[in-house]
PDB file of N, CA and C in Angstrom:
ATOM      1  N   UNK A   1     190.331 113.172 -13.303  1.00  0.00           N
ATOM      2  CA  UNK A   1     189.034 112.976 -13.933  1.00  0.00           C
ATOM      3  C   UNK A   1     187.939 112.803 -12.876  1.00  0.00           C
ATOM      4  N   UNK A   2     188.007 112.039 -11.816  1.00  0.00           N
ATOM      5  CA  UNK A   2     187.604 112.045 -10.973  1.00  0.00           C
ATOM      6  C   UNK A   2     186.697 112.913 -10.317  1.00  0.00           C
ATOM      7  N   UNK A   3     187.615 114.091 -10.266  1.00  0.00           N
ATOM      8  CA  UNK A   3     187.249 115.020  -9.439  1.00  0.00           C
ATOM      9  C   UNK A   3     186.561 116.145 -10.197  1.00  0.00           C
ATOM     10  N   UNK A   4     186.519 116.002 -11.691  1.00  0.00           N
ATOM     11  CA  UNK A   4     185.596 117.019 -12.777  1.00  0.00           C
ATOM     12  C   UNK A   4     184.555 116.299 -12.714  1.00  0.00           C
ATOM     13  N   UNK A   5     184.627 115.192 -12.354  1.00  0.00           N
ATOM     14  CA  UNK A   5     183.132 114.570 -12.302  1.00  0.00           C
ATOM     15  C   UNK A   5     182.198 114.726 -11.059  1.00  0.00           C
ATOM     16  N   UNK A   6     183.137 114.412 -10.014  1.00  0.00           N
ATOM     17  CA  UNK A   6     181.947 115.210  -8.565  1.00  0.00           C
ATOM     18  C   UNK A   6     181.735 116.224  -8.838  1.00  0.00           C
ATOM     19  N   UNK A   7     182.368 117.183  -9.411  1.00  0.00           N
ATOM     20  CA  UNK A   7     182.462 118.883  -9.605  1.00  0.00           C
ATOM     21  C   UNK A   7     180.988 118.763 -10.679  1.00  0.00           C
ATOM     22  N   UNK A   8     181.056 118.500 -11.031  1.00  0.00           N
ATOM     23  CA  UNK A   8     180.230 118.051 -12.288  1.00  0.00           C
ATOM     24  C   UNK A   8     178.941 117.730 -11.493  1.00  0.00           C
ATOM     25  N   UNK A   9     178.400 116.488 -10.748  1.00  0.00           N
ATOM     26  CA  UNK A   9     177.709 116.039 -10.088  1.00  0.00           C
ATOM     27  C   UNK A   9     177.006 117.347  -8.831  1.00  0.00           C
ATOM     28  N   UNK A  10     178.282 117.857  -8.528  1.00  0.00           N
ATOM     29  CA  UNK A  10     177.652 118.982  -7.266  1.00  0.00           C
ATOM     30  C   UNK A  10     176.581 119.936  -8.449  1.00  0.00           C
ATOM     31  N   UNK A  11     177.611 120.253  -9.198  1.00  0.00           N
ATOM     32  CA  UNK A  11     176.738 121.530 -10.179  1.00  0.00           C
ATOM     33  C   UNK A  11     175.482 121.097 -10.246  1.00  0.00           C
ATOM     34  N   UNK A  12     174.950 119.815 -10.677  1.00  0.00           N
ATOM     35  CA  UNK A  12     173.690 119.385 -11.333  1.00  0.00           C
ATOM     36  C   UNK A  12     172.940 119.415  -9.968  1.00  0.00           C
ATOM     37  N   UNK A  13     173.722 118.884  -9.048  1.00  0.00           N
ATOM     38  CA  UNK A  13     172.493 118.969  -8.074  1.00  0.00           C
ATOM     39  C   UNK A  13     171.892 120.255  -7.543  1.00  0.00           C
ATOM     40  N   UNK A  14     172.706 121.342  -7.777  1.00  0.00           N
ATOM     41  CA  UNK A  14     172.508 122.983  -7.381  1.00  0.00           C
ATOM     42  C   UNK A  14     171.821 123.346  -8.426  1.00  0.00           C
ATOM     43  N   UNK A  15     172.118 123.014  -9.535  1.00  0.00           N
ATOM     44  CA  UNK A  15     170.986 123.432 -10.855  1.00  0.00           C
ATOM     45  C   UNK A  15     169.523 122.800 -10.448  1.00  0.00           C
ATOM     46  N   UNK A  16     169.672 121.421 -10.181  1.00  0.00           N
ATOM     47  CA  UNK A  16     168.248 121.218  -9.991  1.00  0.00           C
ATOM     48  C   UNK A  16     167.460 121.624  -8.807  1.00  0.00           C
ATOM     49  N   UNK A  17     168.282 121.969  -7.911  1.00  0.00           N
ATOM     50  CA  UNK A  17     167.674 122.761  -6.333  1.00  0.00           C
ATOM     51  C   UNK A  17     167.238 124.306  -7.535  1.00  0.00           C
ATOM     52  N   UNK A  18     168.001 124.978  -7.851  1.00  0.00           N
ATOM     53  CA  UNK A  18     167.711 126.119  -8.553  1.00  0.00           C
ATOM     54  C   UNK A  18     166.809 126.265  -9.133  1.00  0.00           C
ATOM     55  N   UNK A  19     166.325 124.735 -10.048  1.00  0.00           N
ATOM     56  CA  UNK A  19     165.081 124.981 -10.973  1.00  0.00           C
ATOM     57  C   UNK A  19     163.742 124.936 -10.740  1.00  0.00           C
ATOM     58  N   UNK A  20     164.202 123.964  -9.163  1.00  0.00           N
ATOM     59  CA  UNK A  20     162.566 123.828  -8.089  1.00  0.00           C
ATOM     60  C   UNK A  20     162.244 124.794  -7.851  1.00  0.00           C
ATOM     61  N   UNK A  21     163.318 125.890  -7.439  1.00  0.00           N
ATOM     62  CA  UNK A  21     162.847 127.403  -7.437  1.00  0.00           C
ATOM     63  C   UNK A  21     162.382 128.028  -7.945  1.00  0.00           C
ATOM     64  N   UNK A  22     162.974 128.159  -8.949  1.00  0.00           N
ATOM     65  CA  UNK A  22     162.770 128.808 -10.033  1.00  0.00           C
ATOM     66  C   UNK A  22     160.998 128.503 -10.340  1.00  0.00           C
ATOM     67  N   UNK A  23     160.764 127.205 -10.279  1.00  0.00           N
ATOM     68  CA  UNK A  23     159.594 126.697 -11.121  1.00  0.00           C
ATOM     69  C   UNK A  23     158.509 127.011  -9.584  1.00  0.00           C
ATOM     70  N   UNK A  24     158.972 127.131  -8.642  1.00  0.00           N
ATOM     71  CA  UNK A  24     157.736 127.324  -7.850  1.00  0.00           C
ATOM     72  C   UNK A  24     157.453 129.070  -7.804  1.00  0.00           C
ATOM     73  N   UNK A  25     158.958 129.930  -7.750  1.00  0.00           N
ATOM     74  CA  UNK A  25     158.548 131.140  -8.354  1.00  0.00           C
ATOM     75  C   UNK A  25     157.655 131.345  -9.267  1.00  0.00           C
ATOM     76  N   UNK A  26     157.911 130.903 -10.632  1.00  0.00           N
ATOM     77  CA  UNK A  26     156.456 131.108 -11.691  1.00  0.00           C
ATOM     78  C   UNK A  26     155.452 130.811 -10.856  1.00  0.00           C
ATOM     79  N   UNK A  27     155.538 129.715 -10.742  1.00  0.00           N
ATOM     80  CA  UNK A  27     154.040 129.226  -9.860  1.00  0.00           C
ATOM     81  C   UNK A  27     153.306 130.284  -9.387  1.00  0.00           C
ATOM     82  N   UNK A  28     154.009 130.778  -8.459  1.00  0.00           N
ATOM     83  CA  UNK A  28     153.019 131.997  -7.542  1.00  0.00           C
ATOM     84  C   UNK A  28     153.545 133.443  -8.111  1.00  0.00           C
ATOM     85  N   UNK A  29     153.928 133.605  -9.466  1.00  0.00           N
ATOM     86  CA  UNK A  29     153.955 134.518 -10.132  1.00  0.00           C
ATOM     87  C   UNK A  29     152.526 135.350 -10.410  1.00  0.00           C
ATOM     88  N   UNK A  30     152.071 136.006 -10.418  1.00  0.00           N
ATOM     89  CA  UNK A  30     150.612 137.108 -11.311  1.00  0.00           C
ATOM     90  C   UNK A  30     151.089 137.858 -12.145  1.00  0.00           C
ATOM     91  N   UNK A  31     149.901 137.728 -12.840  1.00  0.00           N
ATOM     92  CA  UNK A  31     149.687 138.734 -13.868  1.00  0.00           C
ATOM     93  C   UNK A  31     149.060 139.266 -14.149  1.00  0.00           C
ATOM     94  N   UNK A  32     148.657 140.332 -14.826  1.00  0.00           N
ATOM     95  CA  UNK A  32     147.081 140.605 -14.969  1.00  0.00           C
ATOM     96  C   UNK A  32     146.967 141.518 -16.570  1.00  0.00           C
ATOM     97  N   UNK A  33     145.910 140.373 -16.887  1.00  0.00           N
ATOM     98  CA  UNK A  33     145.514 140.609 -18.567  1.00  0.00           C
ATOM     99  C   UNK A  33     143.997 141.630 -18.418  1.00  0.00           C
ATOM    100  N   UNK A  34     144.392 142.179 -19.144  1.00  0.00           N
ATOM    101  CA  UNK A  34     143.163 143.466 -19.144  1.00  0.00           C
ATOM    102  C   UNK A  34     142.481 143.645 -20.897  1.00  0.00           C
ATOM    103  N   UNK A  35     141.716 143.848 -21.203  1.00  0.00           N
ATOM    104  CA  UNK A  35     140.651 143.940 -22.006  1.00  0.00           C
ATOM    105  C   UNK A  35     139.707 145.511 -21.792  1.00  0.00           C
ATOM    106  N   UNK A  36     139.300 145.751 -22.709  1.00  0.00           N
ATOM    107  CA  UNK A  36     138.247 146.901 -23.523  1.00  0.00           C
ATOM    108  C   UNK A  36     138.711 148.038 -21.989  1.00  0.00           C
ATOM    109  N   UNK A  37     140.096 148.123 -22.593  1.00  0.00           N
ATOM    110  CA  UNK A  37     141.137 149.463 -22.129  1.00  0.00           C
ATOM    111  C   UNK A  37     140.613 149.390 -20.099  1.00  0.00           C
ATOM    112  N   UNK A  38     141.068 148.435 -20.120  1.00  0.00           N
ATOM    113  CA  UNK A  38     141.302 148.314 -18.500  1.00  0.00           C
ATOM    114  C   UNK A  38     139.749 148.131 -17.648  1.00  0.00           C
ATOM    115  N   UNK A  39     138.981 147.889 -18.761  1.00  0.00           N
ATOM    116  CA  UNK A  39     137.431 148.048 -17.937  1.00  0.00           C
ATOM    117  C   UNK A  39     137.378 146.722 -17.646  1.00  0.00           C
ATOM    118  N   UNK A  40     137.856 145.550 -17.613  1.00  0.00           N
ATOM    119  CA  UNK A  40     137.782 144.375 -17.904  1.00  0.00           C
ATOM    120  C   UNK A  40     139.575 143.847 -17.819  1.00  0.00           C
ATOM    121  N   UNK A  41     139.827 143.160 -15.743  1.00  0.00           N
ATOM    122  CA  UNK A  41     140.551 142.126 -15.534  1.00  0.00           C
ATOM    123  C   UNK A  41     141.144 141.313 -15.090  1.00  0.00           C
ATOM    124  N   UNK A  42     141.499 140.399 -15.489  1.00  0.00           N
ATOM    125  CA  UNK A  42     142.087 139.522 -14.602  1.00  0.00           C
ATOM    126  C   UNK A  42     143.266 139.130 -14.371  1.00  0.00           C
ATOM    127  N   UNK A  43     143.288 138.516 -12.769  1.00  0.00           N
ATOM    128  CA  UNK A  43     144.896 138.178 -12.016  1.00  0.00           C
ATOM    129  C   UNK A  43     144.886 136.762 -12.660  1.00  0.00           C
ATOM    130  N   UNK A  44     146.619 136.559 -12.830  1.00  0.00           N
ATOM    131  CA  UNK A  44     146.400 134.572 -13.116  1.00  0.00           C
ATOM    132  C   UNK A  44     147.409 134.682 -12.636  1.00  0.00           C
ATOM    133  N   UNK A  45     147.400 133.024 -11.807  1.00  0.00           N
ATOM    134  CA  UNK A  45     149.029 132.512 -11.584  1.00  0.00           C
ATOM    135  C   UNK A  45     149.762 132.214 -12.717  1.00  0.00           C
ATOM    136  N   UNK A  46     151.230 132.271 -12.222  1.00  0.00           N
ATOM    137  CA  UNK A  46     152.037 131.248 -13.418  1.00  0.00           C
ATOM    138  C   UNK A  46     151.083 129.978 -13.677  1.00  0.00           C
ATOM    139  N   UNK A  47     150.209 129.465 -12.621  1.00  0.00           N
ATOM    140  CA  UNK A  47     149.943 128.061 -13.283  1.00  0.00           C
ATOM    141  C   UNK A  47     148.681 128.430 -13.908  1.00  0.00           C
ATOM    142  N   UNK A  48     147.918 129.165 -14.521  1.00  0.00           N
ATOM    143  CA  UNK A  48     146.962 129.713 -15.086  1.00  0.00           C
ATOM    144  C   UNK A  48     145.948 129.573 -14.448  1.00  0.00           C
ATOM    145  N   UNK A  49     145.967 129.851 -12.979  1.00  0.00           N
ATOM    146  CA  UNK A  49     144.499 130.209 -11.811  1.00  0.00           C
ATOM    147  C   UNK A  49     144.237 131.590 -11.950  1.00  0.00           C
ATOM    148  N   UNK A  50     142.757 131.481 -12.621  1.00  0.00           N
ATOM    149  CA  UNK A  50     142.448 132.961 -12.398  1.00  0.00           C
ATOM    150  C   UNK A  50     141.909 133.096 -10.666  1.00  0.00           C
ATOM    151  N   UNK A  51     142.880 133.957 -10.297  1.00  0.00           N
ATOM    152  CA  UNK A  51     142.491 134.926  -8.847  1.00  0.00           C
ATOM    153  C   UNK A  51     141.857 135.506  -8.763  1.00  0.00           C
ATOM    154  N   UNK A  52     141.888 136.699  -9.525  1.00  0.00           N
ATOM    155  CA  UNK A  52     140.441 137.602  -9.847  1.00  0.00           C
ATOM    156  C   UNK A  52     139.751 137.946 -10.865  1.00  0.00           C
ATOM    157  N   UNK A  53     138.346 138.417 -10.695  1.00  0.00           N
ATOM    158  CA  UNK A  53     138.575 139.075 -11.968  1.00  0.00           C
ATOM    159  C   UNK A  53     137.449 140.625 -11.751  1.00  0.00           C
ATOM    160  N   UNK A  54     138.088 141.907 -12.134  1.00  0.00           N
ATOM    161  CA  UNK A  54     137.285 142.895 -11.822  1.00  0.00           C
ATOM    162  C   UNK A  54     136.806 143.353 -13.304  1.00  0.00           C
ATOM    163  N   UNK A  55     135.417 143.620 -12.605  1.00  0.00           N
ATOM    164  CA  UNK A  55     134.457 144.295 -14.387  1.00  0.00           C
ATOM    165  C   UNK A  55     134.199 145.829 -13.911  1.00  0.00           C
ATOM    166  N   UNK A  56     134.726 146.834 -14.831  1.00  0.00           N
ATOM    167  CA  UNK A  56     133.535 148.154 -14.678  1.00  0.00           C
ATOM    168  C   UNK A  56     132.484 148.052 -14.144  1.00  0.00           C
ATOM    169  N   UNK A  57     131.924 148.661 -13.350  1.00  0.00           N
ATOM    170  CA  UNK A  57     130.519 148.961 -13.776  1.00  0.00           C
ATOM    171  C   UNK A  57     129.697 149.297 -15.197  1.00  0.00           C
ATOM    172  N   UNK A  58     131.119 150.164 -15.611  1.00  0.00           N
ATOM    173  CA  UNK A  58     130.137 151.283 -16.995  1.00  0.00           C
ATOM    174  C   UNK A  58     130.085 149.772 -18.123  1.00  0.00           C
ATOM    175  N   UNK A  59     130.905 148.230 -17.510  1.00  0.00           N
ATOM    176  CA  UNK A  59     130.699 147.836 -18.900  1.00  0.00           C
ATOM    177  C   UNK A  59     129.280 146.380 -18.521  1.00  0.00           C
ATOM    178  N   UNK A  60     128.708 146.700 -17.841  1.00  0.00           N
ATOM    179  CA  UNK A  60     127.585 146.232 -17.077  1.00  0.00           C
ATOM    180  C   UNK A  60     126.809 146.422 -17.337  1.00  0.00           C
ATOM    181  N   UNK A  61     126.569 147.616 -18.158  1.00  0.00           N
ATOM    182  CA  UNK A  61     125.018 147.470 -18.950  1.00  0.00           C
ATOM    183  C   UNK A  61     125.253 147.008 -20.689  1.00  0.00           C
ATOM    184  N   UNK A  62     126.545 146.712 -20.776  1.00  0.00           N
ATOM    185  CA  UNK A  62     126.122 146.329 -22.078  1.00  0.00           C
ATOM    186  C   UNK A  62     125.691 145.001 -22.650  1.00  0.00           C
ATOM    187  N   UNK A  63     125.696 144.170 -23.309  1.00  0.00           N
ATOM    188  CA  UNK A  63     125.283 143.011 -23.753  1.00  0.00           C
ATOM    189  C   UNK A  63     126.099 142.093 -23.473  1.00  0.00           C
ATOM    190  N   UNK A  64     125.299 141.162 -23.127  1.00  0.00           N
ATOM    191  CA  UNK A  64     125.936 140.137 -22.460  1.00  0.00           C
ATOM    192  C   UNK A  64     127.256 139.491 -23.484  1.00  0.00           C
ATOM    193  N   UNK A  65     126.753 139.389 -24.449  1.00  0.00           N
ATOM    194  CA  UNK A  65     127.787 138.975 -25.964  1.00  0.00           C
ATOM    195  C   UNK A  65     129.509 139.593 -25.415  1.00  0.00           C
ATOM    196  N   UNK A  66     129.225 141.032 -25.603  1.00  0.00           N
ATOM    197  CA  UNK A  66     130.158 141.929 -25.199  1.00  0.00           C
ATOM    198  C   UNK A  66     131.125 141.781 -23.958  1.00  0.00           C
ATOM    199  N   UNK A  67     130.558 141.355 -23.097  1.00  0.00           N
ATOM    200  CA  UNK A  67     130.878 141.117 -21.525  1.00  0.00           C
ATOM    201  C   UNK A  67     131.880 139.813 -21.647  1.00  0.00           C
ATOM    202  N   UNK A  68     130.944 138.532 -22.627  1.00  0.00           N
ATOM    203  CA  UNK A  68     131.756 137.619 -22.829  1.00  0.00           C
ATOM    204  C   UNK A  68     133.422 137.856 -23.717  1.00  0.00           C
ATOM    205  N   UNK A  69     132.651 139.085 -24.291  1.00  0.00           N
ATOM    206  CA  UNK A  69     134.173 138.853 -25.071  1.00  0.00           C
ATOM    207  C   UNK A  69     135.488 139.333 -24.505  1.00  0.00           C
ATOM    208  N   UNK A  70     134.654 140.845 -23.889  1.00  0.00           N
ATOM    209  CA  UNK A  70     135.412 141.403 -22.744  1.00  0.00           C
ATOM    210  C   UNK A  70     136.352 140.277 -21.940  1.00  0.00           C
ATOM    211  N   UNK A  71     135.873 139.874 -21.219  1.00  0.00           N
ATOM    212  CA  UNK A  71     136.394 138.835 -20.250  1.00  0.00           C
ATOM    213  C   UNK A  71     137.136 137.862 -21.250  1.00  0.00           C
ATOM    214  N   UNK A  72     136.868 136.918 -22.063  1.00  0.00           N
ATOM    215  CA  UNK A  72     137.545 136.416 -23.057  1.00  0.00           C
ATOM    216  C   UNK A  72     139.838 136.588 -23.048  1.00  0.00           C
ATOM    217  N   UNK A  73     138.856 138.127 -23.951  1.00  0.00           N
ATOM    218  CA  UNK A  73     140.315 138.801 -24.248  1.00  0.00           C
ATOM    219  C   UNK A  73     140.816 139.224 -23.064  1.00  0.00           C
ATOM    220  N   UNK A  74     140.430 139.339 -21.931  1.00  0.00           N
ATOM    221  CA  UNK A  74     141.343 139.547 -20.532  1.00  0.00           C
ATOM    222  C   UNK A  74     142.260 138.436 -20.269  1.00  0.00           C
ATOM    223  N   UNK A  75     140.992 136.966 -20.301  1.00  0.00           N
ATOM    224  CA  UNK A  75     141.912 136.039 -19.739  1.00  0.00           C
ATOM    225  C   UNK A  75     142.973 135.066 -20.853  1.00  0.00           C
ATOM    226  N   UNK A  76     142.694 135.804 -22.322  1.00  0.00           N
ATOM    227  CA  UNK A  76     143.959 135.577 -23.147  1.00  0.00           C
ATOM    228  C   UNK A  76     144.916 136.313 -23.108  1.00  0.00           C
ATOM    229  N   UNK A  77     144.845 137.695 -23.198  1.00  0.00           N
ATOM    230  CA  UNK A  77     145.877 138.543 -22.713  1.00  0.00           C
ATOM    231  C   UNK A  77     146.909 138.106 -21.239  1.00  0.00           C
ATOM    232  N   UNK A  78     145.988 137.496 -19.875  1.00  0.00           N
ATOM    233  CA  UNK A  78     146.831 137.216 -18.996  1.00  0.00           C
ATOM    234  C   UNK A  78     147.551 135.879 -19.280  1.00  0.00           C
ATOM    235  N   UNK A  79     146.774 134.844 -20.024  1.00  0.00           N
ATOM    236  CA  UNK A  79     147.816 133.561 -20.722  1.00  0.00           C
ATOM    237  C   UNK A  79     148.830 134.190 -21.345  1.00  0.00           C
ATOM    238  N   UNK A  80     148.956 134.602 -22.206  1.00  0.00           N
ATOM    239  CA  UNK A  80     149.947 135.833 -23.111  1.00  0.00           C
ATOM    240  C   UNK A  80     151.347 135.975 -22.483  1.00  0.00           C
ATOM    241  N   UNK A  81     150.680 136.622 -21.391  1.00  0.00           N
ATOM    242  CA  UNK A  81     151.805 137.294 -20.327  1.00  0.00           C
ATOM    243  C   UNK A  81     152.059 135.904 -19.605  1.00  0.00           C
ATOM    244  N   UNK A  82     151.120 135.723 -18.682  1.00  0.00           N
ATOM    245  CA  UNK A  82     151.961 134.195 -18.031  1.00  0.00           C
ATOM    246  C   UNK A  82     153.408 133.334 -19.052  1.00  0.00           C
ATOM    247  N   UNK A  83     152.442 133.258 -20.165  1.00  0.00           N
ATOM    248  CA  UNK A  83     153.896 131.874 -20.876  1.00  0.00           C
ATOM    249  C   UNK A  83     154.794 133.014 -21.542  1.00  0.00           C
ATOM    250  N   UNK A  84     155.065 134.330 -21.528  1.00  0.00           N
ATOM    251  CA  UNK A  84     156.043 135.255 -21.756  1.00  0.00           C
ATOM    252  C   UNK A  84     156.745 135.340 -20.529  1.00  0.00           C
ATOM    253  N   UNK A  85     156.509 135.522 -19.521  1.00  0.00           N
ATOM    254  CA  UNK A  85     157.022 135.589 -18.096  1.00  0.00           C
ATOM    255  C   UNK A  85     157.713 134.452 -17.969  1.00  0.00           C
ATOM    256  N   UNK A  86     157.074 132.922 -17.857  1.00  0.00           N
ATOM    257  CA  UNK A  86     157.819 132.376 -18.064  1.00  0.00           C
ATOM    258  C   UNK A  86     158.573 131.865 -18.964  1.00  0.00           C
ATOM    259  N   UNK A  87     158.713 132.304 -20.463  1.00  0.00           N
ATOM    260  CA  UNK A  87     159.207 132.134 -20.822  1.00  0.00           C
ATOM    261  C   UNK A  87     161.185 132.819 -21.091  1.00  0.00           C
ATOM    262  N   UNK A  88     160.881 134.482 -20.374  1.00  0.00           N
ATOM    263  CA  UNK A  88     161.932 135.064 -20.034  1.00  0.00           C
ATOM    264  C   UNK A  88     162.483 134.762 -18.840  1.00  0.00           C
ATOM    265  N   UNK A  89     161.907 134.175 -17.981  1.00  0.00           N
ATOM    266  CA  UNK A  89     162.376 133.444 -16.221  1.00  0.00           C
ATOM    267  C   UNK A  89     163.228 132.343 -17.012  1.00  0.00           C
ATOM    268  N   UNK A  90     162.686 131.393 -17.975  1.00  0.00           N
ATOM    269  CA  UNK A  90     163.621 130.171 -17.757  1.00  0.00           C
ATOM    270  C   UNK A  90     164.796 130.659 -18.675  1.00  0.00           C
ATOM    271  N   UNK A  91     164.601 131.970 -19.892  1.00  0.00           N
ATOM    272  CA  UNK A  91     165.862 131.476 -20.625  1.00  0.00           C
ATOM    273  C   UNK A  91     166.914 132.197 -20.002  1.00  0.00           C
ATOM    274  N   UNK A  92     166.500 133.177 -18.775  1.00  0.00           N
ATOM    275  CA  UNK A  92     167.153 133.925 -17.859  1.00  0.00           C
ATOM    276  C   UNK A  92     168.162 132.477 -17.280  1.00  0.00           C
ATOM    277  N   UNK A  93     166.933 131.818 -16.454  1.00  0.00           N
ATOM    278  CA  UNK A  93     167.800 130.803 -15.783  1.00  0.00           C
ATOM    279  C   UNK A  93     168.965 130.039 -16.778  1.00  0.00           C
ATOM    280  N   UNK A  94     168.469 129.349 -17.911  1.00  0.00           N
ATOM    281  CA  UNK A  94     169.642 128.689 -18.880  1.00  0.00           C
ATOM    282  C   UNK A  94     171.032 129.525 -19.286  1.00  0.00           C
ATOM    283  N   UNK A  95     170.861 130.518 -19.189  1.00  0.00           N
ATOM    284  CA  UNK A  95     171.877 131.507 -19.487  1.00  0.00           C
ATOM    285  C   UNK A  95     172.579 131.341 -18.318  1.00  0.00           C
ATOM    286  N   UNK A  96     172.574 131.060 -17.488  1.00  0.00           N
ATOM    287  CA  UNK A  96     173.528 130.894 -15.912  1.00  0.00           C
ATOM    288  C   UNK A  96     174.326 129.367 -15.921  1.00  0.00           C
ATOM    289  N   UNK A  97     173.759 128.817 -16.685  1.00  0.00           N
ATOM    290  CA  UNK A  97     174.464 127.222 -16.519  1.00  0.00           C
ATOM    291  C   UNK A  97     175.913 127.546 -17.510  1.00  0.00           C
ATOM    292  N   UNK A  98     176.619 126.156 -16.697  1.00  0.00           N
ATOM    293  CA  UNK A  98     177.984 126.548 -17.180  1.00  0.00           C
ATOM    294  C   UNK A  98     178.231 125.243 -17.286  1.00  0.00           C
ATOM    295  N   UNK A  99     177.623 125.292 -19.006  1.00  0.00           N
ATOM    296  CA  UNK A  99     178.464 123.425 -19.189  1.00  0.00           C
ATOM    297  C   UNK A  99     179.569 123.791 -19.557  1.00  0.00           C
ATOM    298  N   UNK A 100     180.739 122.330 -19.323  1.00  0.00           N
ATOM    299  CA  UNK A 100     181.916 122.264 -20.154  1.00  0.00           C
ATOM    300  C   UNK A 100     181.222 122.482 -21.879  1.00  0.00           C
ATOM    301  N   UNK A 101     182.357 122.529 -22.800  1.00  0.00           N
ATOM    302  CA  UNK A 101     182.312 122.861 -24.047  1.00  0.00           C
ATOM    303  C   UNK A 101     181.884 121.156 -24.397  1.00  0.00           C
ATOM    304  N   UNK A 102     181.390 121.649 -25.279  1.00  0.00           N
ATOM    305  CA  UNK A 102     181.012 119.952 -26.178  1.00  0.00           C
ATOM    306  C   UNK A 102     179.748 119.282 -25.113  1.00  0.00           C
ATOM    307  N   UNK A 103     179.630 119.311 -24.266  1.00  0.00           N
ATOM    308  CA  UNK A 103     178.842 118.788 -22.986  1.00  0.00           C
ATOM    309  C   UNK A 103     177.463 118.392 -23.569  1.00  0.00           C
ATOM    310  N   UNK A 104     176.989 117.279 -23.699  1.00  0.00           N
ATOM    311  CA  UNK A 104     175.538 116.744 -24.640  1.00  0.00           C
ATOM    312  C   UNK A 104     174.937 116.173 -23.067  1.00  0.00           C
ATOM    313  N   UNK A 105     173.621 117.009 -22.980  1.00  0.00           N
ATOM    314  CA  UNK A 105     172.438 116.343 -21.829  1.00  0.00           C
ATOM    315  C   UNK A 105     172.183 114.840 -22.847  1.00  0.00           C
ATOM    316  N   UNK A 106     171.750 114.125 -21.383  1.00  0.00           N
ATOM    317  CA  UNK A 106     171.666 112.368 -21.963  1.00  0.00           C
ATOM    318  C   UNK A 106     170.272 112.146 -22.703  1.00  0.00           C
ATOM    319  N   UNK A 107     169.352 113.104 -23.081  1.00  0.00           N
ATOM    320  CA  UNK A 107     168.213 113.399 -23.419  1.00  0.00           C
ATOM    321  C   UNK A 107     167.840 114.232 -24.337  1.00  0.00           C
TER     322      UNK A 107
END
């Protein structure tokens, strides 16, 4: 018994080295959400920093209203993608763990 339990103990500590990874990967993950068919967008980190953001020219003369919305729907589209990204990164990662059968987290 003993020894399923260090075995046990090593695993968790390699899972949680794994998940720092994992979680600083998203971190400096990008994406980029685009709006009114690519004239309009922006980069975001996993942690939702917009990096950039590029506008047409051609959508520069239109109304300011427009511009706002433009940009808007870019930087919802790149939220979108960010918590989809991570949301396929982590269930990627959970799929790799190897509890015993019956095995209940203390939480």
């Amino acid at each position: 018994m003993k020894g399923k339990l260090s075995d046990l103990m090593q695993q968790a500590q390699k899972m949680q080295a794994d998940m720092q990874k994992a979680q600083e990967e998203l971190a400096n993950a990008e994406v980029v959400g685009e709006s009114g068919a690519g004239m309009v967008s922006v980069v975001m980190t996993g942690r939702h920093d917009v990096k950039r953001v590029s506008i047409d020219d051609a959508v520069m003369g239109e109304d300011k209203e427009v511009l706002e919305d433009l940009l808007a729907a870019a930087v919802n589209d790149a939220v979108r993608k960010v918590e989809a990204h991570n949301r396929d990164a982590m269930a990627d990662f959970a799929s790799g763990i190897n509890l015993p059968p019956g095995f209940k987290m203390p939480f």
